[in-house]
N, C-alpha and C. Protein backbone atom coordinates (compact mmCIF):
# COMPACT_ATOMS: atom_id res chain seq x y z
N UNK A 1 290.04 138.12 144.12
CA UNK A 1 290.98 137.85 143.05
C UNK A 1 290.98 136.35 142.78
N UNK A 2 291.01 136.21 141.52
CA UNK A 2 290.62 134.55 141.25
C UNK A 2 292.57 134.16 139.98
N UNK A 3 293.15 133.16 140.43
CA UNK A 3 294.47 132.92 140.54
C UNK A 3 294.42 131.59 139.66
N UNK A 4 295.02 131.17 138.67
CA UNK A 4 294.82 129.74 137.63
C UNK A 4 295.38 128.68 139.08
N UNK A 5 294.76 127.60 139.57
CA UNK A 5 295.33 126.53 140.66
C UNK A 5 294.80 127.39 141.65
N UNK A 6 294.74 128.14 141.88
CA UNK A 6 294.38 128.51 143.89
C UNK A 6 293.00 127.78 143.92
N UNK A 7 293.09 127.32 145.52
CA UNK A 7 292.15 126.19 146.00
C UNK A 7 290.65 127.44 146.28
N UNK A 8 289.53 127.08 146.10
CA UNK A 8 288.11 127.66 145.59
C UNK A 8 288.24 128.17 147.43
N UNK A 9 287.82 129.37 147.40
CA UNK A 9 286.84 130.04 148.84
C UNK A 9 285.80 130.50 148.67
N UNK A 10 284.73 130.05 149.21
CA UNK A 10 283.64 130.49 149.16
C UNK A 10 283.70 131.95 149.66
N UNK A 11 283.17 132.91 149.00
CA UNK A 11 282.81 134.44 149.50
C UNK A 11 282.48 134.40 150.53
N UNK A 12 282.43 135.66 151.21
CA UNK A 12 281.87 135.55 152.21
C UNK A 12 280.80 136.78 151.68
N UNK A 13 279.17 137.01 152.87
CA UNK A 13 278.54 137.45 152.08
C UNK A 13 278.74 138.96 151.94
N UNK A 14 280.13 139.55 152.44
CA UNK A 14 280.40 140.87 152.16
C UNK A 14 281.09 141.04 150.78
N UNK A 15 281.90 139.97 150.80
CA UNK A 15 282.59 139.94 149.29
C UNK A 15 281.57 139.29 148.15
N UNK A 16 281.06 138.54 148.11
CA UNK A 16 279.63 138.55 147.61
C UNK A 16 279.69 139.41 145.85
N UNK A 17 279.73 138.72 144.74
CA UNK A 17 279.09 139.35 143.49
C UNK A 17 277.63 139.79 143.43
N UNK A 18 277.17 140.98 143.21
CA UNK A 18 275.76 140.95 143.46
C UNK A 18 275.02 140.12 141.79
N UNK A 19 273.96 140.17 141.98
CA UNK A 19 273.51 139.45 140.93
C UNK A 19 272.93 139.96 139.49
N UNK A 20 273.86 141.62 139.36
CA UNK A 20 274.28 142.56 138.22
C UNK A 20 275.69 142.29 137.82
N UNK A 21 276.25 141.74 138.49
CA UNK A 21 277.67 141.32 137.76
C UNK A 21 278.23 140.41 137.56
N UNK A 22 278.96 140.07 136.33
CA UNK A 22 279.50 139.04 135.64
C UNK A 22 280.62 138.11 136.53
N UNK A 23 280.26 136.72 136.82
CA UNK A 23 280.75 136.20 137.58
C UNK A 23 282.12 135.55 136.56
N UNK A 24 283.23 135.28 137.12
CA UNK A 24 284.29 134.89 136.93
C UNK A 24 284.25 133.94 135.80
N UNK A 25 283.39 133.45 135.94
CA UNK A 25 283.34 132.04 134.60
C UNK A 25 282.96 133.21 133.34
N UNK A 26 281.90 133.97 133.17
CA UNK A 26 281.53 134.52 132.26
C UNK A 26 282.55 135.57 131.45
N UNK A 27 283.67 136.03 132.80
CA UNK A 27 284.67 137.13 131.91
C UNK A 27 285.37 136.26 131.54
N UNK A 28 286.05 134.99 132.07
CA UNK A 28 286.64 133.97 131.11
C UNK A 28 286.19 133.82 129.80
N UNK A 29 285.21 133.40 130.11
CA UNK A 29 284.64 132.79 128.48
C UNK A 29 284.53 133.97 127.68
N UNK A 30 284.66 135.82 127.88
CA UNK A 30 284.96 136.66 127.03
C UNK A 30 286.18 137.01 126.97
N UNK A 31 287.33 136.70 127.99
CA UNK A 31 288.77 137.28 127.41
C UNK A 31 289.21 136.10 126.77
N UNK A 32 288.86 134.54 127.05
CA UNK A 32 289.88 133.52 126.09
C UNK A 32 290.03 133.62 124.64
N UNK A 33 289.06 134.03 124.49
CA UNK A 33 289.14 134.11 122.62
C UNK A 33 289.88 134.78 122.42
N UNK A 34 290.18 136.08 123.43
CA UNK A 34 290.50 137.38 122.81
C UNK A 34 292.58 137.35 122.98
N UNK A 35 292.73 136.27 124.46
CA UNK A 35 294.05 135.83 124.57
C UNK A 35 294.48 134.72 123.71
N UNK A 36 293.33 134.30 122.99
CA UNK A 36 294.01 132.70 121.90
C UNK A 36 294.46 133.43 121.00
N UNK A 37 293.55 134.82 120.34
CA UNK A 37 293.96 134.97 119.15
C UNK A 37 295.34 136.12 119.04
N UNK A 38 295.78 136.77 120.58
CA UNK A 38 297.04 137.62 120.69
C UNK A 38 298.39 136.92 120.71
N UNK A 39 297.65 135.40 120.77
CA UNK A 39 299.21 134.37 121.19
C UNK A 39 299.83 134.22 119.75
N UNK A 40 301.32 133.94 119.59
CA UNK A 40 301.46 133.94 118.79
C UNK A 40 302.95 132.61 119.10
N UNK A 41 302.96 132.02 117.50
CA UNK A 41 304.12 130.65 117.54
C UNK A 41 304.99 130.63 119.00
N UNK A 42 305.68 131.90 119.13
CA UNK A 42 306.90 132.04 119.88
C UNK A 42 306.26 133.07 121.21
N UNK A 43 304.87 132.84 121.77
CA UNK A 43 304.81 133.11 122.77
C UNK A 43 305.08 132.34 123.96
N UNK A 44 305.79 133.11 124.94
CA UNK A 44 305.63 131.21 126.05
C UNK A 44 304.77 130.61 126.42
N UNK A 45 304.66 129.63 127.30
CA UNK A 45 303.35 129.08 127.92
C UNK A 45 302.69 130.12 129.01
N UNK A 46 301.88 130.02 129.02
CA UNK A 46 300.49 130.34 130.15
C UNK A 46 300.92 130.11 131.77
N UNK A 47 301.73 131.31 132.32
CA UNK A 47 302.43 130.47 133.37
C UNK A 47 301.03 131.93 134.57
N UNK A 48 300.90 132.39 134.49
CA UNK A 48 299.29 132.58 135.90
C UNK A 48 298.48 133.67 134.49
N UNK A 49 296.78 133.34 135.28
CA UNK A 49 295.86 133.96 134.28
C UNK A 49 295.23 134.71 135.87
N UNK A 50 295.30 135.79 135.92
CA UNK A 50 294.42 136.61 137.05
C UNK A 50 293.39 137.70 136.88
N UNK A 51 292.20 137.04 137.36
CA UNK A 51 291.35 138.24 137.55
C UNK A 51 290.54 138.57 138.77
N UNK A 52 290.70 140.24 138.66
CA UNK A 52 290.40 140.83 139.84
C UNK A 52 289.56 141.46 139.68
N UNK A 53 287.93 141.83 140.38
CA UNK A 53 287.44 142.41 140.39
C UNK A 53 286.72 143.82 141.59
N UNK A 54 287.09 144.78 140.60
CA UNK A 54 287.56 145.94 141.65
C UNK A 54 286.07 147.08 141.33
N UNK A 55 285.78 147.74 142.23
CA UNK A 55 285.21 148.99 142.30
C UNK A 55 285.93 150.63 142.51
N UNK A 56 286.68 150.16 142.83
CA UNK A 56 288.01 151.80 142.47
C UNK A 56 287.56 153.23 141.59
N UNK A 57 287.04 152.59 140.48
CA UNK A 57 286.58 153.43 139.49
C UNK A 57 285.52 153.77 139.51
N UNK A 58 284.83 154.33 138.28
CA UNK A 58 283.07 154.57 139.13
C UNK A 58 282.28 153.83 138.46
N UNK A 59 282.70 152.88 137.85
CA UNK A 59 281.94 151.38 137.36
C UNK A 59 282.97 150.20 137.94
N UNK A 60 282.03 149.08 138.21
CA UNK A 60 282.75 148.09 138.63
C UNK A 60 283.58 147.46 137.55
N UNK A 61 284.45 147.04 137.66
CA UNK A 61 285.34 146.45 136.37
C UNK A 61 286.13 144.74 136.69
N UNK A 62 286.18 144.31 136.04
CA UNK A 62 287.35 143.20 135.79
C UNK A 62 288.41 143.41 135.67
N UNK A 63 289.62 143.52 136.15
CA UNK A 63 290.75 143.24 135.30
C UNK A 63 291.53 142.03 135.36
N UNK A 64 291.79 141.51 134.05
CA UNK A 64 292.03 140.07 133.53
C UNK A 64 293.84 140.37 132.98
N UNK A 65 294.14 139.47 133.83
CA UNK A 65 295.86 139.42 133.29
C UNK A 65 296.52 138.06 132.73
N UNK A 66 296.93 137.57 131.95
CA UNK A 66 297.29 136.72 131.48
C UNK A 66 298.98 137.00 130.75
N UNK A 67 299.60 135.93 131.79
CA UNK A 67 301.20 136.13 131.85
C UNK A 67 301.59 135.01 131.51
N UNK A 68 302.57 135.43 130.23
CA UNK A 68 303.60 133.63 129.47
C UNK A 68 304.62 134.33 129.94
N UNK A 69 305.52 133.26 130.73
CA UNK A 69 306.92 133.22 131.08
C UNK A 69 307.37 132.01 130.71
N UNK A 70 308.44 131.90 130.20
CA UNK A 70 309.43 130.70 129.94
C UNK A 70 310.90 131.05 130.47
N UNK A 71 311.25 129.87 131.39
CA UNK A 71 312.58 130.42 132.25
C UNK A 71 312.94 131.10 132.49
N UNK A 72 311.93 132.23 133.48
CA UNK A 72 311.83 133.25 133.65
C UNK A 72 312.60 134.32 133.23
N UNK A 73 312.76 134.24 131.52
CA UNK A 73 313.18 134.78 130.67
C UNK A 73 312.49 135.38 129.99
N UNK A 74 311.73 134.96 129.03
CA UNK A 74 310.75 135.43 127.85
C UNK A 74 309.78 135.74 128.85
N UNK A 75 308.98 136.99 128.17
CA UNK A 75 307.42 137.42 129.33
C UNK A 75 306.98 138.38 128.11
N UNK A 76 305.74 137.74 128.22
CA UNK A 76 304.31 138.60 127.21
C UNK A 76 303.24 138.72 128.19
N UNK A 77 302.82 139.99 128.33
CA UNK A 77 301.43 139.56 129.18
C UNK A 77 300.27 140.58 128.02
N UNK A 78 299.13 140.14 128.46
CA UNK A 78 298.25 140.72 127.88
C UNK A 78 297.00 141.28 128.98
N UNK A 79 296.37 142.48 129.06
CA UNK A 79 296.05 143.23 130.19
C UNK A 79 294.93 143.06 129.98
N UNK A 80 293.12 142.95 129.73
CA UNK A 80 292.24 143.24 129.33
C UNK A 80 291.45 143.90 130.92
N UNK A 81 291.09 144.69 130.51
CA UNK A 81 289.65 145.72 131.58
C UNK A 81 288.44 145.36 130.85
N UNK A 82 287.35 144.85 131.71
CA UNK A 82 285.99 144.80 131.11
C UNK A 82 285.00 145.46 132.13
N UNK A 83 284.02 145.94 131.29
CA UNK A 83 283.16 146.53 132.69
C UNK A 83 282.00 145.23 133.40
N UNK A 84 282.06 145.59 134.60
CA UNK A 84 281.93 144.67 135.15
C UNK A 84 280.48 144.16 135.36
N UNK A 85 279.78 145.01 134.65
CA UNK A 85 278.29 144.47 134.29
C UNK A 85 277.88 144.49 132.99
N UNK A 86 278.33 144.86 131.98
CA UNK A 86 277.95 144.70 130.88
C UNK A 86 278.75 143.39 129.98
N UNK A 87 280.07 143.30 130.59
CA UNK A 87 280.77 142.36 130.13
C UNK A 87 281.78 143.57 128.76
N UNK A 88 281.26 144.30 128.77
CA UNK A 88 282.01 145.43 127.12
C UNK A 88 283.91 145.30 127.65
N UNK A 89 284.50 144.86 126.55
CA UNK A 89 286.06 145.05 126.69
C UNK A 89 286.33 146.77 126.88
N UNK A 90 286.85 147.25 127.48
CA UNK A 90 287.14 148.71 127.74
C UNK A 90 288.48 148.87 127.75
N UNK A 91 289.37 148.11 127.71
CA UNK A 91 291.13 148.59 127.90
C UNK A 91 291.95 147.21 127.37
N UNK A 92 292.43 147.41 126.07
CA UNK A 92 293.37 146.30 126.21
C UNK A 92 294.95 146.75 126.17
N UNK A 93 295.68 146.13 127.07
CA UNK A 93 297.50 146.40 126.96
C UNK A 93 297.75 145.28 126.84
N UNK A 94 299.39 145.13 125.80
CA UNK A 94 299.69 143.92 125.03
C UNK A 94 301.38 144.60 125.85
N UNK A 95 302.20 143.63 126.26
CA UNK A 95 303.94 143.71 126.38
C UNK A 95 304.34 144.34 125.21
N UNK A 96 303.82 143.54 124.11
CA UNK A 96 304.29 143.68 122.64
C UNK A 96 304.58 145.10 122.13
């Protein structure tokens, strides 16, 4: 699970991405666009962005969470699932 601020751990080589799946930088650079353009004037700030990558299912997947809280009052999150080797968006949930 990769956390916005948590200090970097190197894998170990059981946890290990093999070299068919999209490493953490790459599902970034496909959900930001997709969280710039769901934000809106009166969303809050960007308070944690998490992604986890799981095998549970019978494709490996991403799931990418991105949570605005403001005084721990206002809360929008936006959910995205991607598969975890092709990079394809497969599930989006909005608070909204």
């Amino acid at each position: 699970m990769v956390r916005v601020d948590d200090a970097y751990n190197s894998p170990s080589a059981v946890d290990a991405i093999t070299e068919h799946w999209m490493d953490s930088d790459a599902v970034a650079r496909i959900t930001e666009p997709i969280y710039v353009a769901w934000r809106t004037t009166d969303t809050p700030p960007l308070r944690d962005f998490v992604m986890k990558l799981t095998q549970r299912e019978q494709a490996p997947l991403w799931r990418v969470n991105y949570l605005c809280v403001q005084s721990g009052m206002m809360r929008r999150e936006l959910q995205l699932t991607l598969h975890a080797t092709t990079g394809e968006v497969i599930g989006v949930v909005s608070s909204d």
